[in-house]
Each structure stands twice: as structure tokens, then as C-alpha cells.
C-alpha atoms as a PDB file:
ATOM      1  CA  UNK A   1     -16.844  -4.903 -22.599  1.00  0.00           C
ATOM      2  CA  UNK A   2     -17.282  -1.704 -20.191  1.00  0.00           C
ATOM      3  CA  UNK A   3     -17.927   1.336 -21.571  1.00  0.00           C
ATOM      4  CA  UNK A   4     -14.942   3.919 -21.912  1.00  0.00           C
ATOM      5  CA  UNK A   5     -15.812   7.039 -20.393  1.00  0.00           C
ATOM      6  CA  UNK A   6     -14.469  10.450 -22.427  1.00  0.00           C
ATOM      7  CA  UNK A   7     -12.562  12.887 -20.709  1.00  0.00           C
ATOM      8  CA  UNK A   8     -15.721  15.113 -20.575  1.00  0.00           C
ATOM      9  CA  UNK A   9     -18.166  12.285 -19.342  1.00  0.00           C
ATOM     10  CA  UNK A  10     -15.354  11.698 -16.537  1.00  0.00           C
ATOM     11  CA  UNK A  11     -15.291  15.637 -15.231  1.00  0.00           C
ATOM     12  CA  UNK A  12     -19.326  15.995 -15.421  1.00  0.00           C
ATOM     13  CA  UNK A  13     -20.042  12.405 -13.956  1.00  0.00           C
ATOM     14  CA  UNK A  14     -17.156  13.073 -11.092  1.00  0.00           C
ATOM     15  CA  UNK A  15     -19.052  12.951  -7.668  1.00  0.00           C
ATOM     16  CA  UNK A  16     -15.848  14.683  -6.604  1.00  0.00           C
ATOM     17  CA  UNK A  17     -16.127  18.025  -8.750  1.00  0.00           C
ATOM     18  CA  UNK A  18     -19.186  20.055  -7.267  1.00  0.00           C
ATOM     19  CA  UNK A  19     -22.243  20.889  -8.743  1.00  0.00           C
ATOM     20  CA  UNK A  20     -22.388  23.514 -11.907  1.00  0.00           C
ATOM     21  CA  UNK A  21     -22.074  26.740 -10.485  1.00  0.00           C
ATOM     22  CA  UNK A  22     -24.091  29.708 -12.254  1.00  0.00           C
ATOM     23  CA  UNK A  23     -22.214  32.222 -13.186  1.00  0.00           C
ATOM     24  CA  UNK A  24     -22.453  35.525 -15.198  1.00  0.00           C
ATOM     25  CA  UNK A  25     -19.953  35.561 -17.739  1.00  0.00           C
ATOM     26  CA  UNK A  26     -17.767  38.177 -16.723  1.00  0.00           C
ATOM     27  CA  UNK A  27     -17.824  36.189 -13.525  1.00  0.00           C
ATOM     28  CA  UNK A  28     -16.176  33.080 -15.448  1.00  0.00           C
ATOM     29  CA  UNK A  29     -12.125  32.338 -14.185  1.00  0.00           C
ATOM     30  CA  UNK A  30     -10.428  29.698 -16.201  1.00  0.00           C
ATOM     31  CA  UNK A  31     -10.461  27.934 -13.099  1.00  0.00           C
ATOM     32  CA  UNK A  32     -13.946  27.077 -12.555  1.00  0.00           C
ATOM     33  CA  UNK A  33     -15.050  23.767 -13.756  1.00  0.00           C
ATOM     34  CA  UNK A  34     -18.675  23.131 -14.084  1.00  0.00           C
ATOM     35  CA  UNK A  35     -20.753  26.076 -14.739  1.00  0.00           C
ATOM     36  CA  UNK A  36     -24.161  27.394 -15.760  1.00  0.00           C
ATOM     37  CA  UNK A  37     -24.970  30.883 -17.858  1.00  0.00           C
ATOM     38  CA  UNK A  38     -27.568  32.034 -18.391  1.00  0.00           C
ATOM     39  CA  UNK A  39     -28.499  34.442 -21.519  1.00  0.00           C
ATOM     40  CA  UNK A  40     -29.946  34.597 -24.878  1.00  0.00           C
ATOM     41  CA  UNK A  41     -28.792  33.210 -27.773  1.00  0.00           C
ATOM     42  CA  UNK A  42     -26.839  35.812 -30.001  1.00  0.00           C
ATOM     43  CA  UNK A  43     -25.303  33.600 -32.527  1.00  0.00           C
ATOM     44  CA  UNK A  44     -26.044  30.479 -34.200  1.00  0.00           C
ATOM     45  CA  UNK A  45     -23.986  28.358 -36.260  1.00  0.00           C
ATOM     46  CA  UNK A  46     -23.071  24.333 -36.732  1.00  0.00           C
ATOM     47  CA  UNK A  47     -22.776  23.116 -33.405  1.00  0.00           C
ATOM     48  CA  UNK A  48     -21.790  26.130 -31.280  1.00  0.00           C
ATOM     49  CA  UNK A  49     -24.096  28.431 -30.171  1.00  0.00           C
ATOM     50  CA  UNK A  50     -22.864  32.047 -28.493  1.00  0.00           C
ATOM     51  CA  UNK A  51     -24.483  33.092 -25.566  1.00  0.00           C
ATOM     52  CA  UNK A  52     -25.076  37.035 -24.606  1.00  0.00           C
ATOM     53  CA  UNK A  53     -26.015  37.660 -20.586  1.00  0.00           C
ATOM     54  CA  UNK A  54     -25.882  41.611 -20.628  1.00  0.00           C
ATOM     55  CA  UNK A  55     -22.215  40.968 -18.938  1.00  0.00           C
ATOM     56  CA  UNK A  56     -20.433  39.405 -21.794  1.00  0.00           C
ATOM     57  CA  UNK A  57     -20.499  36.731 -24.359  1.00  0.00           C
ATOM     58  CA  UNK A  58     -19.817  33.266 -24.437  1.00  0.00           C
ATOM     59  CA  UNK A  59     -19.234  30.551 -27.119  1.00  0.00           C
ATOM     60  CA  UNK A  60     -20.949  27.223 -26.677  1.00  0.00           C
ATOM     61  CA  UNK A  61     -20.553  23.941 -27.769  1.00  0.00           C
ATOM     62  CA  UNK A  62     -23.700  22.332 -28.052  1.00  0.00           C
ATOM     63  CA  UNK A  63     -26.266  21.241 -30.851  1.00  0.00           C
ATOM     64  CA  UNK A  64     -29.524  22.804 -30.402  1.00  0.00           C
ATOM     65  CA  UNK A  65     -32.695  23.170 -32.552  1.00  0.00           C
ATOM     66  CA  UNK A  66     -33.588  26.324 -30.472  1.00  0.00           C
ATOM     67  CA  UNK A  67     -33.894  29.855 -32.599  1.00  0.00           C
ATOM     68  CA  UNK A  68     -31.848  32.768 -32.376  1.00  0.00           C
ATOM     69  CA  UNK A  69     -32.839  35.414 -29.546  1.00  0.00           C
ATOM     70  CA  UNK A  70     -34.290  32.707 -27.229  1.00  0.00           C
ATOM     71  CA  UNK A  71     -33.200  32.954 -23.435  1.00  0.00           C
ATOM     72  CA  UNK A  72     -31.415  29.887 -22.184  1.00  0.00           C
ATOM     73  CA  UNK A  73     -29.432  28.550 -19.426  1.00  0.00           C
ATOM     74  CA  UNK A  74     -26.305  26.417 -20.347  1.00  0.00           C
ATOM     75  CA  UNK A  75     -24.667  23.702 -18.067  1.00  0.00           C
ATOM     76  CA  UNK A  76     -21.680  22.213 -19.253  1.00  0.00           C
ATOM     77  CA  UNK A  77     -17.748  22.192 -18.510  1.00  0.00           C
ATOM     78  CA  UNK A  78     -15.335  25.714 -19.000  1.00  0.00           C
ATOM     79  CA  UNK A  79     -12.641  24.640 -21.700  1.00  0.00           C
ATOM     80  CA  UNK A  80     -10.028  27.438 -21.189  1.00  0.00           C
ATOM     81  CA  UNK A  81      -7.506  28.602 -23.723  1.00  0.00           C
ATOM     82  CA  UNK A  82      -4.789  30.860 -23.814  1.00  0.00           C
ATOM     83  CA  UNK A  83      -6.440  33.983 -25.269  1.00  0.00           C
ATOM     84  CA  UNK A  84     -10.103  33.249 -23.994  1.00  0.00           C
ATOM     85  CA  UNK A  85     -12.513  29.943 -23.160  1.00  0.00           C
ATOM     86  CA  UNK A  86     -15.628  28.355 -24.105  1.00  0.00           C
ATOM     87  CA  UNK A  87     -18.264  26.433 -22.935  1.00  0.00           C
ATOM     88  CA  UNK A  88     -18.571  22.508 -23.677  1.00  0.00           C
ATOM     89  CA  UNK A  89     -22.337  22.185 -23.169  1.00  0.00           C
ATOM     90  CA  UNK A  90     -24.340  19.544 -21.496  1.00  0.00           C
ATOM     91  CA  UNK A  91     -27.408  20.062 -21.093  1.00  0.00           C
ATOM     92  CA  UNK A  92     -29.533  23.228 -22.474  1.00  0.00           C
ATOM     93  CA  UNK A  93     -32.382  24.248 -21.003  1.00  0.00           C
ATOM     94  CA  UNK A  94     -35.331  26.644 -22.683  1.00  0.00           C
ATOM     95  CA  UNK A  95     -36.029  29.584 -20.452  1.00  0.00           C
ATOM     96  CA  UNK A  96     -38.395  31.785 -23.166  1.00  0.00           C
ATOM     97  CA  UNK A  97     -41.301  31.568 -20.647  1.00  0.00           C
ATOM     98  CA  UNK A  98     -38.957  33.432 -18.161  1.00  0.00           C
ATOM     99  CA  UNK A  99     -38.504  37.189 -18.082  1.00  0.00           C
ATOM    100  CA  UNK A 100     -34.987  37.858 -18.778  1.00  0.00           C
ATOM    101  CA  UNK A 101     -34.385  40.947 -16.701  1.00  0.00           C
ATOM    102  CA  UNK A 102     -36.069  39.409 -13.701  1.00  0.00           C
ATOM    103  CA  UNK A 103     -34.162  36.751 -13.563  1.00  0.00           C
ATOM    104  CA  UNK A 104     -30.979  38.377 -14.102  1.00  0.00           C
ATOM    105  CA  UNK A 105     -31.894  40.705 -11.483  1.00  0.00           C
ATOM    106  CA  UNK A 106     -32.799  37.883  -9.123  1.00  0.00           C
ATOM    107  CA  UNK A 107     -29.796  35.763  -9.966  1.00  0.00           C
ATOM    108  CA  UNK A 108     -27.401  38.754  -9.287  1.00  0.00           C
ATOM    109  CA  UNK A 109     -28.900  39.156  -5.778  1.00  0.00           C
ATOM    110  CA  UNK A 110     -28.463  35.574  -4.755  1.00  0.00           C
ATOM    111  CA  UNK A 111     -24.523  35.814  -6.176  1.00  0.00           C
END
């Protein structure tokens, strides 16, 4: 029997929605689709994670065994809502070898 593909699986593994984008947060429109963000990680708690990139904060849905104050980058799929949005992650990558302000300084050039 073929596997059944969730509504999430379907948007990431879509060869027709581009590439995540990487975004600051105060960047994010409920529009966008796939994104990245970047930031360290402010909040912790069962499965959600919030995400703080000098520009705003960010929910997260994603189990992690990372640590508080780590920098990160997210990729995962915007979930808006009426009164806000958060982020239903994919993939989280460790970025605590990376200077934070460089990279956010870097990043905002290339945007």
C-alpha cells in the first residue's frame, strides 16, 4: 500500500513551491510558504521552541535536544493564524560555531 503523504510532507516535498526562503522575522508575511530564520533559542518547552533574531520572535514547532541560548537556523513551513503565525519546523540546524552578529550582518546585506 503507498504511503499517504500529510498535508505538510505534500507543501515541503512540492517541486512546485520554491526553495525555503530566509527571512528575518519581521520580514515574515503570512503569505510566504517555506522559510528559514535564523536566531537563538529564547524559549524552550515540549515540542516548540521560540526563536529570537534581534528583529522579532518566532514560535517553532519542532523537537530538539538543543539548549536554551544556542544560535540556530530553522527551515520549515509558515502556519498563519488570525492574530499571528508560527513556524512548523523541518529541519534544525546548529549554528553555535557561528558568530551571531556576523552573520546577521551578512545575511541582511545579501536581503
Amino acid at each position: 500500500m503507498p504511503k499517504v503523504q500529510t498535508p505538510m510532507e505534500a507543501i515541503r516535498l512540492n517541486p512546485l513551491i520554491p526553495a525555503y526562503k530566509e527571512k528575518f522575522v519581521k520580514d515574515i508575511k503570512k503569505e510566504d510558504i517555506k522559510i528559514a530564520v535564523s536566531g537563538i533559542i529564547v524559549s524552550k518547552d515540549d515540542g516548540k521552541i521560540v526563536i529570537d533574531d534581534t528583529t522579532g520572535n518566532v514560535p517553532v514547532e519542532i523537537k530538539t535536544e538543543l539548549e536554551m541560548n544556542k544560535f540556530v537556523r530553522i527551515f520549515g513551513v509558515l502556519i498563519p493564524y488570525d492574530d499571528g503565525f508560527e513556524i512548523q519546523g523541518h529541519i534544525i540546524q546548529d549554528l553555535s560555531e557561528v558568530d551571531p552578529e556576523k552573520y546577521m550582518k551578512v545575511k541582511s546585506l545579501l536581503q
